[in-house]
N, C-alpha and C. Protein backbone atom coordinates (compact mmCIF):
# COMPACT_ATOMS: atom_id res chain seq x y z
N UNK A 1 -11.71 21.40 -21.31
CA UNK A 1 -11.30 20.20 -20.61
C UNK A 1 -12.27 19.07 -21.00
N UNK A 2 -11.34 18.30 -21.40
CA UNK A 2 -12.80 16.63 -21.78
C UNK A 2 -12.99 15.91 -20.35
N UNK A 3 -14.12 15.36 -20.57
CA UNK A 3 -14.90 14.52 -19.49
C UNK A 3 -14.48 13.45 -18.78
N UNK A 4 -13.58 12.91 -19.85
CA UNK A 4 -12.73 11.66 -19.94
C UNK A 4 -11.61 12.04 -18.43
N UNK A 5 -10.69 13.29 -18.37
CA UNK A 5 -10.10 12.95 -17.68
C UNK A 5 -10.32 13.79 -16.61
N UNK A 6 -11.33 14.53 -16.65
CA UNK A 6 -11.77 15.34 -15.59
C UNK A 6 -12.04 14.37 -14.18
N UNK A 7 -12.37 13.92 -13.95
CA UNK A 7 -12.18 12.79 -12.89
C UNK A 7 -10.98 12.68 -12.26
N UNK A 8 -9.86 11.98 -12.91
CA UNK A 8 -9.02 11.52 -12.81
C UNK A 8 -8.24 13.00 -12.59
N UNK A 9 -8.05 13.81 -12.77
CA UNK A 9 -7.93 15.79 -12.66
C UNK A 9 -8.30 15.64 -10.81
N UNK A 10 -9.32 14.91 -10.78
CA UNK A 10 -10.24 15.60 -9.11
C UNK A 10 -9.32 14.75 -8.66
N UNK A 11 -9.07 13.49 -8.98
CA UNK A 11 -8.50 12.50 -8.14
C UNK A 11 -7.51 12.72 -7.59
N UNK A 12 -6.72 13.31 -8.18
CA UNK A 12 -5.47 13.79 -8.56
C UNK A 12 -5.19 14.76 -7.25
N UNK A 13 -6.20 15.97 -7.31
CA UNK A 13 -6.41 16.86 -6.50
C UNK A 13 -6.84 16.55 -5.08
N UNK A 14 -7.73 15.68 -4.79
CA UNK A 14 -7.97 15.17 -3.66
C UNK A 14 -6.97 14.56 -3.07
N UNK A 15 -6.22 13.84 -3.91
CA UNK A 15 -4.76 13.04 -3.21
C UNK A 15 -3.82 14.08 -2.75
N UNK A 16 -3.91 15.56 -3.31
CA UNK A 16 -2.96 15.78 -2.69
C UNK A 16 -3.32 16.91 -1.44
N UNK A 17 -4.50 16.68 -1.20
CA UNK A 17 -5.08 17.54 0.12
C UNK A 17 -4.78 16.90 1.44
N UNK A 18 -4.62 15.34 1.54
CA UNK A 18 -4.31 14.48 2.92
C UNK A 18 -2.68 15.01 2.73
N UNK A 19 -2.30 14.83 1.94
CA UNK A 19 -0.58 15.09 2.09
C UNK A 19 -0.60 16.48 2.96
N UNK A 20 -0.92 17.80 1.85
CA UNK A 20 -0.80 19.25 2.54
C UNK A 20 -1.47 18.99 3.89
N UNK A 21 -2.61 18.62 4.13
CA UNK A 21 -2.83 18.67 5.67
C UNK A 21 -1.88 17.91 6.43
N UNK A 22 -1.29 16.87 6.15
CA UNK A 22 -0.63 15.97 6.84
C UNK A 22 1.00 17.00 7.25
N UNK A 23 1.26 17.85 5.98
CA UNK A 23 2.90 18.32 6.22
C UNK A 23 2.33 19.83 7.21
N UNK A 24 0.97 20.16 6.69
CA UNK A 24 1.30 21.30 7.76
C UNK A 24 0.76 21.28 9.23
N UNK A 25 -0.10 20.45 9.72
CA UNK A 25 -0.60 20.13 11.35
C UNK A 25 0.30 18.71 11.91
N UNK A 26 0.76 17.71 10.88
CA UNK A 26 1.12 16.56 11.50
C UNK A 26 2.33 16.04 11.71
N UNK A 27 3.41 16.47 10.85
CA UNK A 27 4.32 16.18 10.47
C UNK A 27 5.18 16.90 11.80
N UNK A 28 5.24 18.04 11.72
CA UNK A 28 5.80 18.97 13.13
C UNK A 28 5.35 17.69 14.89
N UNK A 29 4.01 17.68 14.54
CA UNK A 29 4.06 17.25 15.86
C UNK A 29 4.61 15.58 16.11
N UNK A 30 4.75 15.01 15.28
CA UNK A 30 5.45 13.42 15.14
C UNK A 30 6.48 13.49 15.20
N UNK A 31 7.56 14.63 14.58
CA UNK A 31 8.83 14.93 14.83
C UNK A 31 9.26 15.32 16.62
N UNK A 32 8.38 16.34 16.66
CA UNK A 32 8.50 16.78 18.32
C UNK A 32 8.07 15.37 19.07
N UNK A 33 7.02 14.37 18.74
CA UNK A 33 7.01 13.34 19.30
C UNK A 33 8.23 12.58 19.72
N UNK A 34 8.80 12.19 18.67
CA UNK A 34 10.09 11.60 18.89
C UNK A 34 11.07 12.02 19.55
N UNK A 35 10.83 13.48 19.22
CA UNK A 35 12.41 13.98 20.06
C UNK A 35 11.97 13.95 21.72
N UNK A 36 10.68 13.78 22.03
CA UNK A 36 10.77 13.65 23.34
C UNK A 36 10.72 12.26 23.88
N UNK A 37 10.28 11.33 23.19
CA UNK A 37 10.50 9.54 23.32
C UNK A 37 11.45 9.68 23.64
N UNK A 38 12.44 10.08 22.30
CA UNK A 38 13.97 10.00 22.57
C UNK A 38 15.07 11.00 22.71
N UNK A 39 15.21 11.31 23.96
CA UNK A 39 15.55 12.43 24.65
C UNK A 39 17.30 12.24 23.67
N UNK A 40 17.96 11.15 24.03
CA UNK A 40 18.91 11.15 22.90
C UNK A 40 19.58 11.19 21.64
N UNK A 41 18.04 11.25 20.84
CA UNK A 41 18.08 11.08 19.52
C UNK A 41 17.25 12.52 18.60
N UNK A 42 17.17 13.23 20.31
CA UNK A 42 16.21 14.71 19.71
C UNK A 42 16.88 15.42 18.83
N UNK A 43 18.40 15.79 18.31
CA UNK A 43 18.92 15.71 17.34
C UNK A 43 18.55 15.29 15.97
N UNK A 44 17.82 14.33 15.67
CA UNK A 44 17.13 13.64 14.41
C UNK A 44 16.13 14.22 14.34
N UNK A 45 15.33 15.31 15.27
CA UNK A 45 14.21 15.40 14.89
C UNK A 45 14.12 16.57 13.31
N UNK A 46 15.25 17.35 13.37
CA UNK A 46 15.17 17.90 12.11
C UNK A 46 15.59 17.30 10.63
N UNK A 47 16.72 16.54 10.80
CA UNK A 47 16.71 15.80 9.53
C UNK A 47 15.68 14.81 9.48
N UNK A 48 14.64 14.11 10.66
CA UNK A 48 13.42 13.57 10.10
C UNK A 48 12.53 14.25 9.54
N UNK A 49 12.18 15.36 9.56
CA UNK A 49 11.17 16.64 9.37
C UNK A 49 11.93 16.99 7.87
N UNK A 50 12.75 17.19 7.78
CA UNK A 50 13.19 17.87 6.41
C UNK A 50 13.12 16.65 5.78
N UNK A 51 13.37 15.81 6.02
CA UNK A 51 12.85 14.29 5.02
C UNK A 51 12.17 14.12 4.52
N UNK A 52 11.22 13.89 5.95
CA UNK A 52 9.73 14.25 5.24
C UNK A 52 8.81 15.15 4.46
N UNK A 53 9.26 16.31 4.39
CA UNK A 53 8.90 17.45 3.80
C UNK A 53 9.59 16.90 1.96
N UNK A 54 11.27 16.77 2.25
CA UNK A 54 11.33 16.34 0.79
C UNK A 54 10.83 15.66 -0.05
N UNK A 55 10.09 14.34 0.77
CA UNK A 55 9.30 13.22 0.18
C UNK A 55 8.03 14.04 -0.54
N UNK A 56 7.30 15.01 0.94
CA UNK A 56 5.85 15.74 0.23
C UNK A 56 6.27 16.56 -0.90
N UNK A 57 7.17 17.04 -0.97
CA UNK A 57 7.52 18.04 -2.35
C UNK A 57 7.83 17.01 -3.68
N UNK A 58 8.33 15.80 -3.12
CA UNK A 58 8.15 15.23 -4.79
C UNK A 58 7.33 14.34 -4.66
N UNK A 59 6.29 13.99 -3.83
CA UNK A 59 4.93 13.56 -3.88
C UNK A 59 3.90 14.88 -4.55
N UNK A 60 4.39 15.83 -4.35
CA UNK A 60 3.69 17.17 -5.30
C UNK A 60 4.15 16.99 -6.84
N UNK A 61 5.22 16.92 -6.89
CA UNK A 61 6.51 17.06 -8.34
C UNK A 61 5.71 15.77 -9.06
N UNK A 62 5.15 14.63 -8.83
CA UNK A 62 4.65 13.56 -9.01
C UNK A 62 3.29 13.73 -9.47
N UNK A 63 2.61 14.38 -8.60
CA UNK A 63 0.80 14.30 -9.03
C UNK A 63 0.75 15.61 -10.18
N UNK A 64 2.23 16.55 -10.21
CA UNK A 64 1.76 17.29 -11.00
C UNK A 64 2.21 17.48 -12.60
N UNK A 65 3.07 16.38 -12.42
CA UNK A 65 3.55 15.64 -13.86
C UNK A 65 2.60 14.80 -14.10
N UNK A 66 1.46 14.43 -12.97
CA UNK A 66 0.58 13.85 -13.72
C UNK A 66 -0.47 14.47 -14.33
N UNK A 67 -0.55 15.53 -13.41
CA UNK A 67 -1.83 16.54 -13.93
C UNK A 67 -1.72 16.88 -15.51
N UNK A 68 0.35 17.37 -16.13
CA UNK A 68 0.64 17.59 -17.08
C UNK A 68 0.39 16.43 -18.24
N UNK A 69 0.72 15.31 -17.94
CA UNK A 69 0.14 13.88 -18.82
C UNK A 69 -1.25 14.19 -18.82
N UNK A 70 -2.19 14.15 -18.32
CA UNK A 70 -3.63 14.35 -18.46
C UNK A 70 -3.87 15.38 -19.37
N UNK A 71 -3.53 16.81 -18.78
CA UNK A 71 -3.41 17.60 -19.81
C UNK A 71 -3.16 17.15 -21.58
N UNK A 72 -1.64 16.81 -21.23
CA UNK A 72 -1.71 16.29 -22.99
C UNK A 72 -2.62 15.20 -23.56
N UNK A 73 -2.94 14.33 -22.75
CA UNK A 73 -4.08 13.94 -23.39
C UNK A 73 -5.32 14.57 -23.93
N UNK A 74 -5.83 15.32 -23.22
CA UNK A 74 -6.76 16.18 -23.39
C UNK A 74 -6.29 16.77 -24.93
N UNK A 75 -4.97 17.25 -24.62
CA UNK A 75 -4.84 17.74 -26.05
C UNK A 75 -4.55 16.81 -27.28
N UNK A 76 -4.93 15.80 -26.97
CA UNK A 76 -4.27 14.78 -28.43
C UNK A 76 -3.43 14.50 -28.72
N UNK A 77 -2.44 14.95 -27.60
CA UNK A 77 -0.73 14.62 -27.34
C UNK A 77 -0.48 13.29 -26.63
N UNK A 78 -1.72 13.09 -26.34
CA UNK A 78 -0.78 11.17 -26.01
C UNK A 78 0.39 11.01 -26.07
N UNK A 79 0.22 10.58 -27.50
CA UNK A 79 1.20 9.98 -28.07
C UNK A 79 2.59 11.04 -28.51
N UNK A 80 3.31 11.77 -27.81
CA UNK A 80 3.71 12.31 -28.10
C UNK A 80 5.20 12.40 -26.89
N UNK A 81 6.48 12.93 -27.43
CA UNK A 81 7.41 12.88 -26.43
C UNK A 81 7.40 13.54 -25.08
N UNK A 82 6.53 14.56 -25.05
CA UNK A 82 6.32 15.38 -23.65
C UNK A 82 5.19 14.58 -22.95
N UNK A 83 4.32 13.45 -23.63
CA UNK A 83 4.25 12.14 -22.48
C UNK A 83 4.85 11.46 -22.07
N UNK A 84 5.81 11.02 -22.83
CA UNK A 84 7.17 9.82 -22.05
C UNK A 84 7.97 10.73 -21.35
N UNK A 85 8.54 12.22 -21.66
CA UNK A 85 8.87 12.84 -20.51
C UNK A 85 8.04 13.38 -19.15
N UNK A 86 7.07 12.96 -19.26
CA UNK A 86 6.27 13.22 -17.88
C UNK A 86 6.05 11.79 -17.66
N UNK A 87 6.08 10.51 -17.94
CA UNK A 87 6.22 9.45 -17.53
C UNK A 87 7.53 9.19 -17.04
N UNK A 88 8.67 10.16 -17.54
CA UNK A 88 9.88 9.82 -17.09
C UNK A 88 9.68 10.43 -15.76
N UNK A 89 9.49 11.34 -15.78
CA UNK A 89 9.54 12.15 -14.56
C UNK A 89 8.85 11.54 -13.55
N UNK A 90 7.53 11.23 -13.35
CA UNK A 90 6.58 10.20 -12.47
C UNK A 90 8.14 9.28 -12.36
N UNK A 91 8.41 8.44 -12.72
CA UNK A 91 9.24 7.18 -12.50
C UNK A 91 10.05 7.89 -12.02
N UNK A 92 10.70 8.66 -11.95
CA UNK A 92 12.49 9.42 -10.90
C UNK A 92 11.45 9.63 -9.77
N UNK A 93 10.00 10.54 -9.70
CA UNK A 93 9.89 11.00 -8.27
C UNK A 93 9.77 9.77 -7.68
N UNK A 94 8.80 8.72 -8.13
CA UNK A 94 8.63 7.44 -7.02
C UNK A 94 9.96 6.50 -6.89
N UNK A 95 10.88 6.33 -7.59
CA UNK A 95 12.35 5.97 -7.79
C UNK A 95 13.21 6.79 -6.19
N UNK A 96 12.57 8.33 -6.32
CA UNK A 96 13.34 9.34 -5.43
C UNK A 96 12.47 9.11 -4.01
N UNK A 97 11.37 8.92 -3.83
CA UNK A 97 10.35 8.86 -3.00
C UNK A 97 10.85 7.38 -1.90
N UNK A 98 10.69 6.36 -2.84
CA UNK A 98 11.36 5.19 -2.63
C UNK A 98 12.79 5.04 -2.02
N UNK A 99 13.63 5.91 -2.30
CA UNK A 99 14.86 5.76 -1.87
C UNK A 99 14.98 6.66 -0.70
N UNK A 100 14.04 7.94 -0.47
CA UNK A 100 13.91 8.59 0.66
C UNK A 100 13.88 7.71 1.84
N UNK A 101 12.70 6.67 1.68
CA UNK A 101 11.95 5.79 2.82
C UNK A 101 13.36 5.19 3.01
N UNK A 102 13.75 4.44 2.33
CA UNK A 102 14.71 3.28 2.50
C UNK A 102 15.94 3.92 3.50
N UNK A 103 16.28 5.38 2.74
CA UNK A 103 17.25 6.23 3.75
C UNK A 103 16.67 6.10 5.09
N UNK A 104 15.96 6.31 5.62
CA UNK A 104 15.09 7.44 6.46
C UNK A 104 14.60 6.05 7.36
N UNK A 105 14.31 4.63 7.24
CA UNK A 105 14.36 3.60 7.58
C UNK A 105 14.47 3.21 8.95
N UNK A 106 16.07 3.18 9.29
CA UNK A 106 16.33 3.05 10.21
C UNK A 106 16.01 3.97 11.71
N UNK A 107 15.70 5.23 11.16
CA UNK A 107 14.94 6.00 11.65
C UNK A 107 13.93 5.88 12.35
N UNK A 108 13.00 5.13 11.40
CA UNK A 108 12.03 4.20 11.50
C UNK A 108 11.76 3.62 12.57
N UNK A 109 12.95 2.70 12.63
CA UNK A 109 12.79 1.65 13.33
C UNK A 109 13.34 1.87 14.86
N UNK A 110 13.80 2.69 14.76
CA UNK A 110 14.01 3.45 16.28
C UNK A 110 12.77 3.92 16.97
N UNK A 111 11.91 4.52 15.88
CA UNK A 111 10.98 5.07 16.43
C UNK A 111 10.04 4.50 17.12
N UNK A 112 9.99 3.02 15.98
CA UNK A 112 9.03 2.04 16.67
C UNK A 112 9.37 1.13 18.00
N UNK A 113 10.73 1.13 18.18
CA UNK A 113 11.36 0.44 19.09
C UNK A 113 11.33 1.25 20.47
N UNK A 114 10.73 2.27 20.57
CA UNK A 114 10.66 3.29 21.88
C UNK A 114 9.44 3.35 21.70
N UNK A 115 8.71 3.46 21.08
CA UNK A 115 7.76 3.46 20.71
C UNK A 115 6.65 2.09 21.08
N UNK A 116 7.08 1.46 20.82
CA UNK A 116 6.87 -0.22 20.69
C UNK A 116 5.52 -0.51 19.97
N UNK A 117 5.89 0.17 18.59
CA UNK A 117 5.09 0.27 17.52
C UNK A 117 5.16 -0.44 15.97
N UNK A 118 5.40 -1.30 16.30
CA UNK A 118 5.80 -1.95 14.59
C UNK A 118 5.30 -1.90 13.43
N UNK A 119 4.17 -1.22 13.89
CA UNK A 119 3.19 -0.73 12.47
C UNK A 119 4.10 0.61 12.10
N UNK A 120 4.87 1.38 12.72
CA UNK A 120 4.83 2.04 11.91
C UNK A 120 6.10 1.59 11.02
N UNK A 121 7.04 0.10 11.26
CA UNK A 121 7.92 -0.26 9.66
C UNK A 121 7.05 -0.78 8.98
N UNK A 122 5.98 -1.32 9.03
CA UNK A 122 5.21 -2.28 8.55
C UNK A 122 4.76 -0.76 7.16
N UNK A 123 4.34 0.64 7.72
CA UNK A 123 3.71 1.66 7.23
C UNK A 123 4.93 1.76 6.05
N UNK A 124 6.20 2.00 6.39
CA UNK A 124 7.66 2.68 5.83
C UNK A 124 7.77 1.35 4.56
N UNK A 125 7.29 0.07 4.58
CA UNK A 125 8.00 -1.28 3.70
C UNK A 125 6.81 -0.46 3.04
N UNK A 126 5.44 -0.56 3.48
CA UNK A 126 4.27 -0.59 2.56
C UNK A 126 4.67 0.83 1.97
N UNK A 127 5.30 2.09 1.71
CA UNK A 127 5.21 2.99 1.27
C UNK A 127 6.89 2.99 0.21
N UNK A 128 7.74 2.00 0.77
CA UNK A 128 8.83 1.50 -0.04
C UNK A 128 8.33 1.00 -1.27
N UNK A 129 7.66 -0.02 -0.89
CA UNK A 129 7.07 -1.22 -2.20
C UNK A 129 6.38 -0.39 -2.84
N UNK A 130 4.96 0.30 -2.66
CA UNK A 130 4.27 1.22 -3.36
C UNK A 130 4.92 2.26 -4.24
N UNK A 131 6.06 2.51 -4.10
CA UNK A 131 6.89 3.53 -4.56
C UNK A 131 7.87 2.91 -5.89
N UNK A 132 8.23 1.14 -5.15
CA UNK A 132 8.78 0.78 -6.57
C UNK A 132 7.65 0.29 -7.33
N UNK A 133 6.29 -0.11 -7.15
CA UNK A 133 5.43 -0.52 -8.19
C UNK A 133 4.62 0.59 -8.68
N UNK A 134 4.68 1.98 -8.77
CA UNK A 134 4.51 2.84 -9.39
C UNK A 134 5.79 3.41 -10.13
N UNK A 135 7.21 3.06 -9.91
CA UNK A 135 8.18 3.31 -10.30
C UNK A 135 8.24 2.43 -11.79
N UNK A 136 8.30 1.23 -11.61
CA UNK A 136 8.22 0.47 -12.55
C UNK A 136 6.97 0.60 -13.39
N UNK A 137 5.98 0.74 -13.15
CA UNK A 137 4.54 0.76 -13.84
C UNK A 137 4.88 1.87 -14.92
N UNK A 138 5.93 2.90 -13.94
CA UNK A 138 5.68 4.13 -14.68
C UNK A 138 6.66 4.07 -16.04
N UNK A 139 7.91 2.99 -15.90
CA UNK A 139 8.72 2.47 -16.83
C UNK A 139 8.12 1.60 -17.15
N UNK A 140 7.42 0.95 -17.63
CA UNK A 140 6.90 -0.24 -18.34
C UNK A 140 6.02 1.13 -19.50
N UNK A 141 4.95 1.52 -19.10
CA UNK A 141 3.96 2.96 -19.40
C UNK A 141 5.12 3.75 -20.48
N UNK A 142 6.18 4.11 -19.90
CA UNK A 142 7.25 5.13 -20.90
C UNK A 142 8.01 3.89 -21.86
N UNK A 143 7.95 2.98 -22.03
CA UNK A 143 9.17 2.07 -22.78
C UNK A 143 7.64 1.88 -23.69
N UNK A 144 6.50 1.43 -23.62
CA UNK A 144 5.26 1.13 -24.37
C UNK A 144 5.59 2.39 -24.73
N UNK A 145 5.26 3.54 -24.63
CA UNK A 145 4.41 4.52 -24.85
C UNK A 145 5.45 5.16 -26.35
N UNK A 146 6.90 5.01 -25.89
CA UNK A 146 7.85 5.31 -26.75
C UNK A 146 7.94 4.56 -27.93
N UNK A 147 7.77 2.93 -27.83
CA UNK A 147 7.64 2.36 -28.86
C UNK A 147 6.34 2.47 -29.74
N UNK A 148 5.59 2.68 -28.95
CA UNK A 148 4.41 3.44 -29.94
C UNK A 148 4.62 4.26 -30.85
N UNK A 149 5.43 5.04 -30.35
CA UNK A 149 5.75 6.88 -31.07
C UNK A 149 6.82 6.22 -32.34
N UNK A 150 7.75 5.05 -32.02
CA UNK A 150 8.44 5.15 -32.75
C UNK A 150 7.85 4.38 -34.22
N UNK A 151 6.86 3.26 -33.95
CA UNK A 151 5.91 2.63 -34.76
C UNK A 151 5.18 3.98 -35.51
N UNK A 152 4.53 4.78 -34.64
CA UNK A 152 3.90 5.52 -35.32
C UNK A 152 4.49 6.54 -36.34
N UNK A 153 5.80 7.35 -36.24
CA UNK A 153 6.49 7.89 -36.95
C UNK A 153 7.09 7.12 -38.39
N UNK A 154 7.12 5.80 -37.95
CA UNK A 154 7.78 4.95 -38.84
C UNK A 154 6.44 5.04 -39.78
N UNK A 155 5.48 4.41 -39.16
CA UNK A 155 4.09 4.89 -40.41
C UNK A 155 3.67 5.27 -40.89
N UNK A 156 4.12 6.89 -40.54
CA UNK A 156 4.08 8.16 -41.11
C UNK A 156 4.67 8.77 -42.13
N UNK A 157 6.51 7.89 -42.26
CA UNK A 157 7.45 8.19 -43.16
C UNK A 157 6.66 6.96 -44.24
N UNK A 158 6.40 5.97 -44.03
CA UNK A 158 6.31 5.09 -44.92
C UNK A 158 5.43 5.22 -45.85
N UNK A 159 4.15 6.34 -45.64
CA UNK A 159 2.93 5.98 -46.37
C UNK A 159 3.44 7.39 -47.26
């Protein structure tokens, strides 16, 4: 393993330790929260819970297509198509991540409205937006990264 991305390896790993703690002590009891706020809406508390769980599984699917990009770097694969397909992939989970929230929304906003909590849409926009500017970053990153490959192949036939 090089030095270079060993860091960015921990980082990686540390990000996804608040998530696992968060889906297995927190997530259960915010769901049961709600369903007792809202004695009428305790029904939602499982499609909020399985929501959320889907989001943490491709918030996993995400850090570990990144772990795989790092990897190929390490190996001198940069530049190579199984980076733009793990850049593709990063861009669908936060694309998929993003469109979870947006579903799951109105949800939201129930919660905060019994609740009488507005931080937590204020939490749901800030984790919307974050989701399309890693979405896009991650397509800007794969459209560069491809035209690279294709420059570089072209340089390769030519010489």
């Amino acid at each position: 393993m090089k030095r270079e991305t060993v860091f960015l390896k921990f980082v990686i790993v540390l990000m996804s330790l608040p998530v696992l703690a968060a889906c297995i002590f927190l997530l259960p009891k915010i769901a049961e929260f709600f369903a007792e706020l809202n004695p009428e809406f305790a029904y939602l508390q499982y499609p909020f819970l399985i929501g959320l769980y889907i989001t943490a599984i491709v918030f996993f699917c995400a850090l570990y297509h990144s772990l795989k990009l790092l990897s190929y770097i390490d190996k001198n694969e940069a530049f190579s198509e199984l980076s733009v397909k793990a850049l593709k992939n990063i861009k669908y989970c936060a694309i998929t991540i993003g469109a979870l929230y947006v579903v799951f929304m109105p949800l939201l906003y129930l919660m905060a409205e019994m609740d009488d909590a507005p931080g937590i849409i204020v939490i749901g926009m800030v984790i919307i937006f974050g989701c399309m500017a890693v979405g896009v970053f991650a397509a800007v990153l794969q459209k560069l990264l491809k035209n690279a490959i294709d420059i570089k192949s072209e340089n390769d036939l030519t010489v």
